[in-house]
Protein backbone atom coordinates (compact mmCIF):
# COMPACT_ATOMS: atom_id res chain seq x y z
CA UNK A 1 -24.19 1.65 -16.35
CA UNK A 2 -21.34 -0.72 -15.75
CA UNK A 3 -21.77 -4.59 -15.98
CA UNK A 4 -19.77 -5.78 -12.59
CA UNK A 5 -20.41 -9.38 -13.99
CA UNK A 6 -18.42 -8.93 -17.12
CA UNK A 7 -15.64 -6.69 -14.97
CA UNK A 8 -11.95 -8.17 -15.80
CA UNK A 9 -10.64 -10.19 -12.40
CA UNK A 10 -7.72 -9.18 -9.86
CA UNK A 11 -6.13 -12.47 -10.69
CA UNK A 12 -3.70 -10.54 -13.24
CA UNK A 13 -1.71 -9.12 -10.56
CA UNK A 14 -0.88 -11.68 -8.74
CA UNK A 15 2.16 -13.31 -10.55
CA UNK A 16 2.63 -15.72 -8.35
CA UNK A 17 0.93 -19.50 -8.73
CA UNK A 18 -2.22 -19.86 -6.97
CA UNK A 19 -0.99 -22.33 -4.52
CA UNK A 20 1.99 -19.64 -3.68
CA UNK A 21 -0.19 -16.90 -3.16
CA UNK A 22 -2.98 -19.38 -1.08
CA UNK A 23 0.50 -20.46 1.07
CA UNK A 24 1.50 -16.14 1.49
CA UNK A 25 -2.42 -16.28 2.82
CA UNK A 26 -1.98 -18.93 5.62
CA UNK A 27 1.34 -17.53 6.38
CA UNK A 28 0.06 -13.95 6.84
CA UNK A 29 -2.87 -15.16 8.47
CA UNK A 30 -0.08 -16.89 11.26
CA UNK A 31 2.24 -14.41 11.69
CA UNK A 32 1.78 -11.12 10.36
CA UNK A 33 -1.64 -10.22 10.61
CA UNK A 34 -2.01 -11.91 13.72
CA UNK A 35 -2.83 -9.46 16.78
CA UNK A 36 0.09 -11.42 18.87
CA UNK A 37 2.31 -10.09 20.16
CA UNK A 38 4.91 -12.33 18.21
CA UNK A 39 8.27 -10.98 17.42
CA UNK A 40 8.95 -8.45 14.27
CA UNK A 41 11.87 -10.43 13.26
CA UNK A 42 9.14 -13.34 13.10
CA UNK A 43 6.91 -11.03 10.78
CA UNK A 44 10.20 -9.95 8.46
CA UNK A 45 11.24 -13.21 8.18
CA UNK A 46 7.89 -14.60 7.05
CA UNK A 47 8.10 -11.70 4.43
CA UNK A 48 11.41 -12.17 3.39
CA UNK A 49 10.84 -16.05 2.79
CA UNK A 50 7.95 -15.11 0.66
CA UNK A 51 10.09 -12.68 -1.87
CA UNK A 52 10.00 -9.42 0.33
CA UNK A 53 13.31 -6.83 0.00
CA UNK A 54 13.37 -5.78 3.93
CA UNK A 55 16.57 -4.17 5.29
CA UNK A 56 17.96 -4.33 8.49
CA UNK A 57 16.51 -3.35 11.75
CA UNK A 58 12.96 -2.98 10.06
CA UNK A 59 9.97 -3.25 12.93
CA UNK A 60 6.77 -4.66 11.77
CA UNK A 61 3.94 -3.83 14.63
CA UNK A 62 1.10 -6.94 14.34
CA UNK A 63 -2.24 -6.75 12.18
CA UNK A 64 -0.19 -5.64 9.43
CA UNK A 65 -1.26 -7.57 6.19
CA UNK A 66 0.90 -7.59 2.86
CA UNK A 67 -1.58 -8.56 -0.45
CA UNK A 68 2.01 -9.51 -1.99
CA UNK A 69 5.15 -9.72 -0.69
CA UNK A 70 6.81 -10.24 -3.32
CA UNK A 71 6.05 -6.85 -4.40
CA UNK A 72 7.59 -5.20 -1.41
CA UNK A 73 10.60 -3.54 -0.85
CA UNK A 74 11.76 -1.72 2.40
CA UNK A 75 14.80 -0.02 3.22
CA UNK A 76 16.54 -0.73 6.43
CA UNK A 77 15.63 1.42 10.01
CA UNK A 78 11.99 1.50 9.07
CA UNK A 79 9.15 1.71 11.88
CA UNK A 80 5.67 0.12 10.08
CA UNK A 81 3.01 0.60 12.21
CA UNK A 82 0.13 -1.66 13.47
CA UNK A 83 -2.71 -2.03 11.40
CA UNK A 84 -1.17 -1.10 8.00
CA UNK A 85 -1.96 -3.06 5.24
CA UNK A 86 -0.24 -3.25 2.15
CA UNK A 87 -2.56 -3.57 -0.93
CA UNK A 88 0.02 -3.85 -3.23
CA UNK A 89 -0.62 -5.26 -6.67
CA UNK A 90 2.11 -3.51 -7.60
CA UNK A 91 5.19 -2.79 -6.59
CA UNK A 92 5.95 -0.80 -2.99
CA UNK A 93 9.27 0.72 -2.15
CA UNK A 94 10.31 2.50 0.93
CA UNK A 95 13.28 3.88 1.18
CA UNK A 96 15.86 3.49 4.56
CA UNK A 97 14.10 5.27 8.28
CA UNK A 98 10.61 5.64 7.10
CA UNK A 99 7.62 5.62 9.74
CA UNK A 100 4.25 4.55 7.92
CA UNK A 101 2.14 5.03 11.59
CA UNK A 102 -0.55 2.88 12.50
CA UNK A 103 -3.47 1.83 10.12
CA UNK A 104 -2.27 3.87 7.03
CA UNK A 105 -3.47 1.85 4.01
CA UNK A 106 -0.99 1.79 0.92
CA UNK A 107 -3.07 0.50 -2.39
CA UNK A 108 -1.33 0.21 -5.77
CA UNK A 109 -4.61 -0.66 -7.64
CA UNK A 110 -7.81 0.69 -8.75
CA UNK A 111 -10.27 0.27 -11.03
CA UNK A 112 -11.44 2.04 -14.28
CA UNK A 113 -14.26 3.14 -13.39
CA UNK A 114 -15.34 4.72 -16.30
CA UNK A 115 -15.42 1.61 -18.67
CA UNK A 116 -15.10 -1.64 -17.36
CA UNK A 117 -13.92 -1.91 -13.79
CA UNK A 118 -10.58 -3.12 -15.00
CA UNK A 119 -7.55 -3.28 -12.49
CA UNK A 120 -4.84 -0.57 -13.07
CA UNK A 121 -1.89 -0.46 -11.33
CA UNK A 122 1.06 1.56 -10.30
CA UNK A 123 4.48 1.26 -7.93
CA UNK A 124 4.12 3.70 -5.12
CA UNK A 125 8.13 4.87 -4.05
CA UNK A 126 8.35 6.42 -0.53
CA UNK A 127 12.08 7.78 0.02
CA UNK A 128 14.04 7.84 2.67
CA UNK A 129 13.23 9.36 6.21
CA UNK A 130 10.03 10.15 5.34
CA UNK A 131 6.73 9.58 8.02
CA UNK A 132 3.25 8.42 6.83
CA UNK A 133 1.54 9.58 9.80
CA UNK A 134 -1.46 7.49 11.36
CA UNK A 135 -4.62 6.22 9.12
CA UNK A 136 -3.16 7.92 5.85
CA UNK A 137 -4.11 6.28 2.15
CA UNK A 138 -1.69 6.23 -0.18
CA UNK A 139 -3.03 5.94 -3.83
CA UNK A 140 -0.95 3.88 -6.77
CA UNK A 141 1.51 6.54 -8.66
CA UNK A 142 2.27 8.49 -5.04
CA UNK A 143 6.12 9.61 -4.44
CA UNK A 144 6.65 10.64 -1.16
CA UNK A 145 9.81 12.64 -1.16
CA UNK A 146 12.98 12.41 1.07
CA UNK A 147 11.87 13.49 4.71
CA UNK A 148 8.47 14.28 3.73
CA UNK A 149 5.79 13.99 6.90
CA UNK A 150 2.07 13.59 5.60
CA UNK A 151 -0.33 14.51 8.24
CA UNK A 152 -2.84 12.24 9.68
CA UNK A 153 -5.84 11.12 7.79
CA UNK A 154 -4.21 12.19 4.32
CA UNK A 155 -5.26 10.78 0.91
CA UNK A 156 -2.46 11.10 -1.24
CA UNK A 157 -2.18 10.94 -4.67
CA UNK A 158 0.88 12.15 -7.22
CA UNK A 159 3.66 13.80 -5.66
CA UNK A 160 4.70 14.93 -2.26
CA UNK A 161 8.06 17.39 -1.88
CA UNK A 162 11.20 16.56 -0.26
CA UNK A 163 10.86 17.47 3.15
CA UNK A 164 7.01 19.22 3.08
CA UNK A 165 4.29 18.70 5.22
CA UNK A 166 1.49 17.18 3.28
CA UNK A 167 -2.31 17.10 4.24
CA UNK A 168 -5.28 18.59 2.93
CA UNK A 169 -6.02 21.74 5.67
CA UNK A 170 -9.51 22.57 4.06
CA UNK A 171 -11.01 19.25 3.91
CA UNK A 172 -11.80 17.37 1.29
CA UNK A 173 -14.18 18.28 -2.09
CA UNK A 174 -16.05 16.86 -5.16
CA UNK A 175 -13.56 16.91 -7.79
CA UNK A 176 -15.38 15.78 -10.60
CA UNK A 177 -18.92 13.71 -11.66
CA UNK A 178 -18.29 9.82 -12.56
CA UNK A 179 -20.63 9.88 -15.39
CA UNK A 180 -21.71 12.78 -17.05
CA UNK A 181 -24.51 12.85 -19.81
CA UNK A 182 -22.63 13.93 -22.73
CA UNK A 183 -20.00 10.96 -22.44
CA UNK A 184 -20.63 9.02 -25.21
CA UNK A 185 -21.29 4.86 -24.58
């Protein structure tokens, strides 16, 4: 059994001061999570001021929230959805005309589950003209390839082809037991 009390903090993967990342909050909280109807330019500008890489012409949709913008890198001609949230504590790039469609959730992170519920991390790279289609979860270590579509309600983990369609047609299965008796503690 695993001692959540003694688990190592997400803290680590900030790298920002506290009072930057409590600032990010407040600002996220104003204008790009907010359900307004604000302006996009609004939204990338907050990002960019923050340490976000956002090309041109780049539409953010509102309730999207970004753990860390300074972490984030889009291309320019990208569509991101409302609702999608960012949980990047590490580093997200997406290349130029990418669609990530409403309420897709992007996470870098996880835990070890196994031992101590430690944070691990890894980038996530989505290239160029390829569509995250709605409510989609993209795990830390995914490449999406060049003009790759992933189908709606994907989890997706590893790699994706240039230009397949990517989605999981019999439904998902166990894939393994967490803890199994002859693991030794």
């Amino acid at each position: 059994m695993i001692d959540l009390a003694q688990a190592p903090g997400a803290g680590e993967a900030w790298d920002k001061p506290r009072a930057v990342v409590y600032a990010w909050r407040i600002c996220e909280l104003l204008f790009v999570s907010s359900p307004w109807q604000i302006s996009s330019r609004l939204r990338v500008a907050a990002l960019r001021a923050f340490g976000s890489e956002i090309g041109e012409n780049v539409t953010f949709r509102p309730r999207t929230r970004v753990s860390f913008p300074w972490k984030l890198h889009i291309g320019s001609g990208c569509w991101i959805g409302e609702g999608v949230w960012f949980h990047n504590q590490d580093h997200v790039f997406i290349g130029s005309n990418v669609v990530v469609s409403q309420e897709c959730f992007i996470t870098t992170g996880s835990h070890r589950a196994r031992s101590d519920m430690g944070l691990v991390t890894s980038p996530v790279h989505i290239d160029d003209g390829a569509w995250v289609t709605s409510r989609c979860m993209v795990l830390g270590g995914t490449h999406i390839g060049q003009s790759a579509v992933v189908e709606p309600l994907t989890v997706v983990r590893g790699d994706v082809p240039a230009n397949a369609v990517y989605g999981r047609p019999n439904g998902p299965t166990v894939i393994r037991e967490r803890f199994r008796e002859d693991d030794a503690r």
